[in-house]
C-alpha atoms as a PDB file:
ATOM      1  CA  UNK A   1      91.080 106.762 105.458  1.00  0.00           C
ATOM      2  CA  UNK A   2      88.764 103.887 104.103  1.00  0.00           C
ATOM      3  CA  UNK A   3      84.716 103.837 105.202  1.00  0.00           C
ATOM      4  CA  UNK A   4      85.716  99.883 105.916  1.00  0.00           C
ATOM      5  CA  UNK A   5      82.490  98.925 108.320  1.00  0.00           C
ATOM      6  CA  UNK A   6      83.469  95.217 108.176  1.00  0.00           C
ATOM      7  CA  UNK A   7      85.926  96.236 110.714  1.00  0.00           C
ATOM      8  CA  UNK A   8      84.994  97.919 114.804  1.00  0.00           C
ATOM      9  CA  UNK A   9      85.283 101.541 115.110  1.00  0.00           C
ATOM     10  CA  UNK A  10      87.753 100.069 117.952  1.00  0.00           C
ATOM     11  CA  UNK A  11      90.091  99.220 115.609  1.00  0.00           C
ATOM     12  CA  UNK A  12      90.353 102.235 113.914  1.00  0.00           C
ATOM     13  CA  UNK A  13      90.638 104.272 117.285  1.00  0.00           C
ATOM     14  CA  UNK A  14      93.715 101.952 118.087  1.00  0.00           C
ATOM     15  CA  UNK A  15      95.177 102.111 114.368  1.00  0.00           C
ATOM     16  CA  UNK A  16      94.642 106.142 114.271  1.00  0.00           C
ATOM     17  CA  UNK A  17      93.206 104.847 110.501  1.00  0.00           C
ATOM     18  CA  UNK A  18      91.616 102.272 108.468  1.00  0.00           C
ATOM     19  CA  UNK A  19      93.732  99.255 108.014  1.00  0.00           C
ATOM     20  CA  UNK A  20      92.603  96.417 106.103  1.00  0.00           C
ATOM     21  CA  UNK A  21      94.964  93.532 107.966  1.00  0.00           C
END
């Protein structure tokens, strides 16, 4: 699991992790 803050904490809720798409 990647720190990314360029993405919403939303995101990673939905994901379950850090995803850079």
């Amino acid at each position: 699991m990647q720190g990314n803050k360029n993405y919403p904490l939303a995101l990673v809720e939905v994901s379950g992790d850090v995803q850079i798409f």
